[in-house]
N, C-alpha and C. Protein backbone atom coordinates (compact mmCIF):
# COMPACT_ATOMS: atom_id res chain seq x y z
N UNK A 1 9.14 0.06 7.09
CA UNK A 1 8.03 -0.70 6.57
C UNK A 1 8.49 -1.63 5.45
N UNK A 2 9.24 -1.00 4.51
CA UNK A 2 9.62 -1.78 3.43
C UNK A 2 10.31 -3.35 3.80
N UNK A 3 11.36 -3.20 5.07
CA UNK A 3 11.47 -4.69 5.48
C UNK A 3 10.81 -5.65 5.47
N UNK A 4 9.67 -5.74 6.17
CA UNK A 4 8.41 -6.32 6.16
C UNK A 4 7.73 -6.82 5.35
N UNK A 5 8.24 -6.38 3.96
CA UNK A 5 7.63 -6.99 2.70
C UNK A 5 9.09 -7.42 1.86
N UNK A 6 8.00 -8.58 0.95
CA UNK A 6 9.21 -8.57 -0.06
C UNK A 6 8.51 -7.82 -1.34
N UNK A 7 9.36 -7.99 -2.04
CA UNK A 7 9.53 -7.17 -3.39
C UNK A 7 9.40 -5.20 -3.54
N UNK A 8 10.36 -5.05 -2.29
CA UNK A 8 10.25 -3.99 -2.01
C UNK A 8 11.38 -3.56 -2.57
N UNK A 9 12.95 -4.09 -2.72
CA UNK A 9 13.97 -3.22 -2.89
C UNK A 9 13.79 -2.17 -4.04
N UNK A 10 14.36 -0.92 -3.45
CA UNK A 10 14.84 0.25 -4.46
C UNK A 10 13.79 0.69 -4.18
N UNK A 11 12.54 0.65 -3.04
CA UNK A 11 11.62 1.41 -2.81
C UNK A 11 11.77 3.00 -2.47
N UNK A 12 10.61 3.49 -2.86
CA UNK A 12 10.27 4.96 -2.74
C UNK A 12 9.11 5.73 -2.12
N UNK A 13 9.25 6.63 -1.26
CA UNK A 13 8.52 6.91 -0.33
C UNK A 13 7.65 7.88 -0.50
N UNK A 14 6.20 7.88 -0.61
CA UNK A 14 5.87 9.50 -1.09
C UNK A 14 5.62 10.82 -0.23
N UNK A 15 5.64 11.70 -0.82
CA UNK A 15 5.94 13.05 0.29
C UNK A 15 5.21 13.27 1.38
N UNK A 16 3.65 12.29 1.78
CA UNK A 16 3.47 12.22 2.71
C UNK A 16 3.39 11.30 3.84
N UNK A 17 4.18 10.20 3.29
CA UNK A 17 4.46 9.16 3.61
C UNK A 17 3.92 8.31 3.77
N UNK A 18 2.93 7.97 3.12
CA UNK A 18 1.39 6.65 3.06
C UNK A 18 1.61 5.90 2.12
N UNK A 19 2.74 5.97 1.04
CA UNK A 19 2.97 5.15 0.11
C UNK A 19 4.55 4.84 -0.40
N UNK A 20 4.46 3.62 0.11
CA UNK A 20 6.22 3.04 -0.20
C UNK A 20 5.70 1.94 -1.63
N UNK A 21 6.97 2.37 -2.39
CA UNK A 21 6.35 1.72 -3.86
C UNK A 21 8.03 1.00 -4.70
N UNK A 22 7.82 0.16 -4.90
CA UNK A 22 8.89 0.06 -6.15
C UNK A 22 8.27 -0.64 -7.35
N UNK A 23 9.58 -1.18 -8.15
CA UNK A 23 8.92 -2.11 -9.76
C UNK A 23 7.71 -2.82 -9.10
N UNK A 24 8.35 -3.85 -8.50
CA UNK A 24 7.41 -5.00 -8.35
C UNK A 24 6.37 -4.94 -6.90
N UNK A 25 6.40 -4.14 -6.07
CA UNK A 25 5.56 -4.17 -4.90
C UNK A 25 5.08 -2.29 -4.52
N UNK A 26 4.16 -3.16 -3.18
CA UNK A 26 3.63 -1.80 -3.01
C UNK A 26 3.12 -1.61 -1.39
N UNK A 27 3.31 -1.01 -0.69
CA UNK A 27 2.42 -1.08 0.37
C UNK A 27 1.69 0.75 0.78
N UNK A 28 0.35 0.56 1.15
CA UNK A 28 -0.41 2.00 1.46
C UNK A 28 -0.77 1.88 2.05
N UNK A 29 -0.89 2.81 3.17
CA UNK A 29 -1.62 2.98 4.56
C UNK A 29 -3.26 3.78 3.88
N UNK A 30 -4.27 2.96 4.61
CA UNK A 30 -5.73 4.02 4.05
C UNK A 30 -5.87 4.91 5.04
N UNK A 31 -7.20 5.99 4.66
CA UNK A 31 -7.22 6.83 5.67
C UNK A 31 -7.01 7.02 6.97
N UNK A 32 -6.71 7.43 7.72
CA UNK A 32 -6.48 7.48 9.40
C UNK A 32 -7.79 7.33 9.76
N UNK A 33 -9.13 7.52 9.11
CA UNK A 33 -10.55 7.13 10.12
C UNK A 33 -10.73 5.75 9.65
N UNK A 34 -9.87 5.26 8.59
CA UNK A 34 -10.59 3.47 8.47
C UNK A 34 -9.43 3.29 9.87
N UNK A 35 -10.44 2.36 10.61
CA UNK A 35 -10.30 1.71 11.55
C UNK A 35 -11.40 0.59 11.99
N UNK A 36 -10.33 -0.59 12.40
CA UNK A 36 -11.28 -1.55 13.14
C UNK A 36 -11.71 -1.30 14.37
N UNK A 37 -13.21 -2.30 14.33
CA UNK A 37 -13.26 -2.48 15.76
C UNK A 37 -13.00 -2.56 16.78
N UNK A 38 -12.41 -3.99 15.63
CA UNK A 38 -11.75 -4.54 17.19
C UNK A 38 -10.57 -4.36 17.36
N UNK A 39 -10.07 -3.60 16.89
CA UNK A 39 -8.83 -2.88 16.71
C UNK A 39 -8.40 -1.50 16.43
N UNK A 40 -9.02 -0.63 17.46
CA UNK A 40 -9.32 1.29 17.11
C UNK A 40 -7.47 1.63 16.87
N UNK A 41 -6.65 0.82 17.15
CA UNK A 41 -5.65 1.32 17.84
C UNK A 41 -4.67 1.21 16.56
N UNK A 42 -4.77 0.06 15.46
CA UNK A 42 -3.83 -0.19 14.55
C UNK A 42 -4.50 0.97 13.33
N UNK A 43 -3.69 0.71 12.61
CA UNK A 43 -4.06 1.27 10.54
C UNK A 43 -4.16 0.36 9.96
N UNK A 44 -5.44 0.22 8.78
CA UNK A 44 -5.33 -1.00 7.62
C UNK A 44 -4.34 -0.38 6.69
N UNK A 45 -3.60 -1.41 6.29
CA UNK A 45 -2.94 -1.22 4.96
C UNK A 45 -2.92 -1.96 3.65
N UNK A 46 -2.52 -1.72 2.72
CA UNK A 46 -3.07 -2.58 1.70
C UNK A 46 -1.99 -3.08 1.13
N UNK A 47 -1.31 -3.83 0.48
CA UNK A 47 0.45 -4.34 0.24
C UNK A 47 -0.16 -5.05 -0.94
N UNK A 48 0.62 -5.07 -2.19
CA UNK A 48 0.19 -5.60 -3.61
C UNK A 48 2.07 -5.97 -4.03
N UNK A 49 2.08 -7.54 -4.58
CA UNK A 49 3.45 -7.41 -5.01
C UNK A 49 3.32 -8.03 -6.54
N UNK A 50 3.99 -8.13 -7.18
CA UNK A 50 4.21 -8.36 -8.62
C UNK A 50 5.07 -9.57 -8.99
N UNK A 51 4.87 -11.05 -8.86
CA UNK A 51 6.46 -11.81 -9.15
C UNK A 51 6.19 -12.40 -10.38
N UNK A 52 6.49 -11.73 -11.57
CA UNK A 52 6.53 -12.12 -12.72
C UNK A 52 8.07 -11.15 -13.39
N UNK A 53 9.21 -12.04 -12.73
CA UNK A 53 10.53 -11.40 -13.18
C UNK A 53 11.10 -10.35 -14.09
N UNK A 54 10.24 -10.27 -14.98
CA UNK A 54 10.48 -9.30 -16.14
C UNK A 54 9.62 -8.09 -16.20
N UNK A 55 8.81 -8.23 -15.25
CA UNK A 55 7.34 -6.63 -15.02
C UNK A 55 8.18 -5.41 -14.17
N UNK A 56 8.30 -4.84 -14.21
CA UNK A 56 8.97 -3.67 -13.07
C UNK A 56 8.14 -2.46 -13.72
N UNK A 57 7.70 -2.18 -13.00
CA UNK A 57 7.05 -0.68 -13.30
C UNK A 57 6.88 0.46 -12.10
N UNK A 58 7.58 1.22 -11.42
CA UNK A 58 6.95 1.48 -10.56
C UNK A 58 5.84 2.88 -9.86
N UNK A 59 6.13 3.58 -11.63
CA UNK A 59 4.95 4.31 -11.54
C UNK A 59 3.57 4.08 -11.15
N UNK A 60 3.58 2.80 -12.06
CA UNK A 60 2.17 1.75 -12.47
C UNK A 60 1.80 1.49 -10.85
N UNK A 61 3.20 0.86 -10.22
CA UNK A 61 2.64 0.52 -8.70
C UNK A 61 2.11 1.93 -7.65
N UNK A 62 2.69 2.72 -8.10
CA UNK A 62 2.45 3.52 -6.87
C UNK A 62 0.77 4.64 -7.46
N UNK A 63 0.50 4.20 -8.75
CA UNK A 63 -1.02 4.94 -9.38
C UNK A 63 -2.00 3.15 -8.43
N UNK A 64 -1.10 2.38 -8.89
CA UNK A 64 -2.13 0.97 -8.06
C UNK A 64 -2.33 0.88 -6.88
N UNK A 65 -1.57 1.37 -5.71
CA UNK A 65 -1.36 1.17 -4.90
C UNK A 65 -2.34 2.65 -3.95
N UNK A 66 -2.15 3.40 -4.56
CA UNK A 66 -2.94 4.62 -4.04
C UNK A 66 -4.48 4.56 -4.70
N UNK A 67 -5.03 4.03 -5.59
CA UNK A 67 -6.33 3.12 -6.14
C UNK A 67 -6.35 2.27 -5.12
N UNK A 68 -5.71 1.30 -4.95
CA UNK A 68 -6.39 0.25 -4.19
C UNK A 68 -6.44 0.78 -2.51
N UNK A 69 -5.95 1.81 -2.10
CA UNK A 69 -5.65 2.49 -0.49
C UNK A 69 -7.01 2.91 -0.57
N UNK A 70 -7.28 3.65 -1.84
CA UNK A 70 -8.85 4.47 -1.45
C UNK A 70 -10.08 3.35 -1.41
N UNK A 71 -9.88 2.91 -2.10
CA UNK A 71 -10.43 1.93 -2.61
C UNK A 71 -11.20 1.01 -1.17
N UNK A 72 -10.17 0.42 -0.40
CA UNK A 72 -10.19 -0.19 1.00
C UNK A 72 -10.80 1.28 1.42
N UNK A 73 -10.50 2.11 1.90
CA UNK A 73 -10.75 3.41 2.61
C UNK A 73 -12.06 3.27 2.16
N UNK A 74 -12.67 3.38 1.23
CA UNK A 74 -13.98 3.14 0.60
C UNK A 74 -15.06 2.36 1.10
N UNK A 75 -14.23 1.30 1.27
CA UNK A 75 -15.51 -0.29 2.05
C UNK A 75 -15.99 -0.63 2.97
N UNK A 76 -16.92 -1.10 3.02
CA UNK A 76 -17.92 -1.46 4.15
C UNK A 76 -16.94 -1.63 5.21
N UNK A 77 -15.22 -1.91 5.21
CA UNK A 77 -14.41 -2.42 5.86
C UNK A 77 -14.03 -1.44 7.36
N UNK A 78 -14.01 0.02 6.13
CA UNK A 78 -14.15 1.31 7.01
C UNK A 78 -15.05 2.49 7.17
N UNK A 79 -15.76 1.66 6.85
CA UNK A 79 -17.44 2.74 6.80
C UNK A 79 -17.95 2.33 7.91
C-alpha cells in the first residue's frame, strides 16, 4: 500500500493492519461495513499527507489518521 502514496517512506504498520503511518503521511482503511454502493466489492480509505519539510511526526499521524478512519466510518458516506 505504502507505494501508492507519497510521503510514505520509513512507514509503519499497525498490528492489525488498517493503518500504515509515517512523519509526513498516512493511509487507513475504515470499517469493513463502510461500503459503497456502487461499489460493495472495494474498502474506503482515507490517506492524509503532510508537505511542509520540517513537520515529521509520526505518532501525531497515526492518532490522525485513525480519527479521521472513524470519522469517514462515521458518515452519511457509510451509514
Amino acid at each position: 500500500m505504502a507505494a501508492a502514496y507519497d510521503k510514505m517512506d520509513d512507514s509503519q504498520l499497525t498490528d492489525d493492519g488498517r493503518f500504515l503511518y509515517s512523519g509526513t503521511g498516512a493511509v487507513g482503511k475504515t470499517a469493513t461495513s463502510c461500503k459503497s454502493s456502487d461499489h460493495p466489492d472495494q474498502s474506503l480509505y482515507g490517506v492524509v499527507q503532510v508537505f511542509t519539510p520540517d513537520r515529521s511526526d509520526a505518532d501525531a499521524m497515526k492518532n490522525f489518521i485513525m480519527a479521521y478512519s472513524k470519522a469517514l466510518a462515521d458518515s452519511n458516506e457509510c451509514q
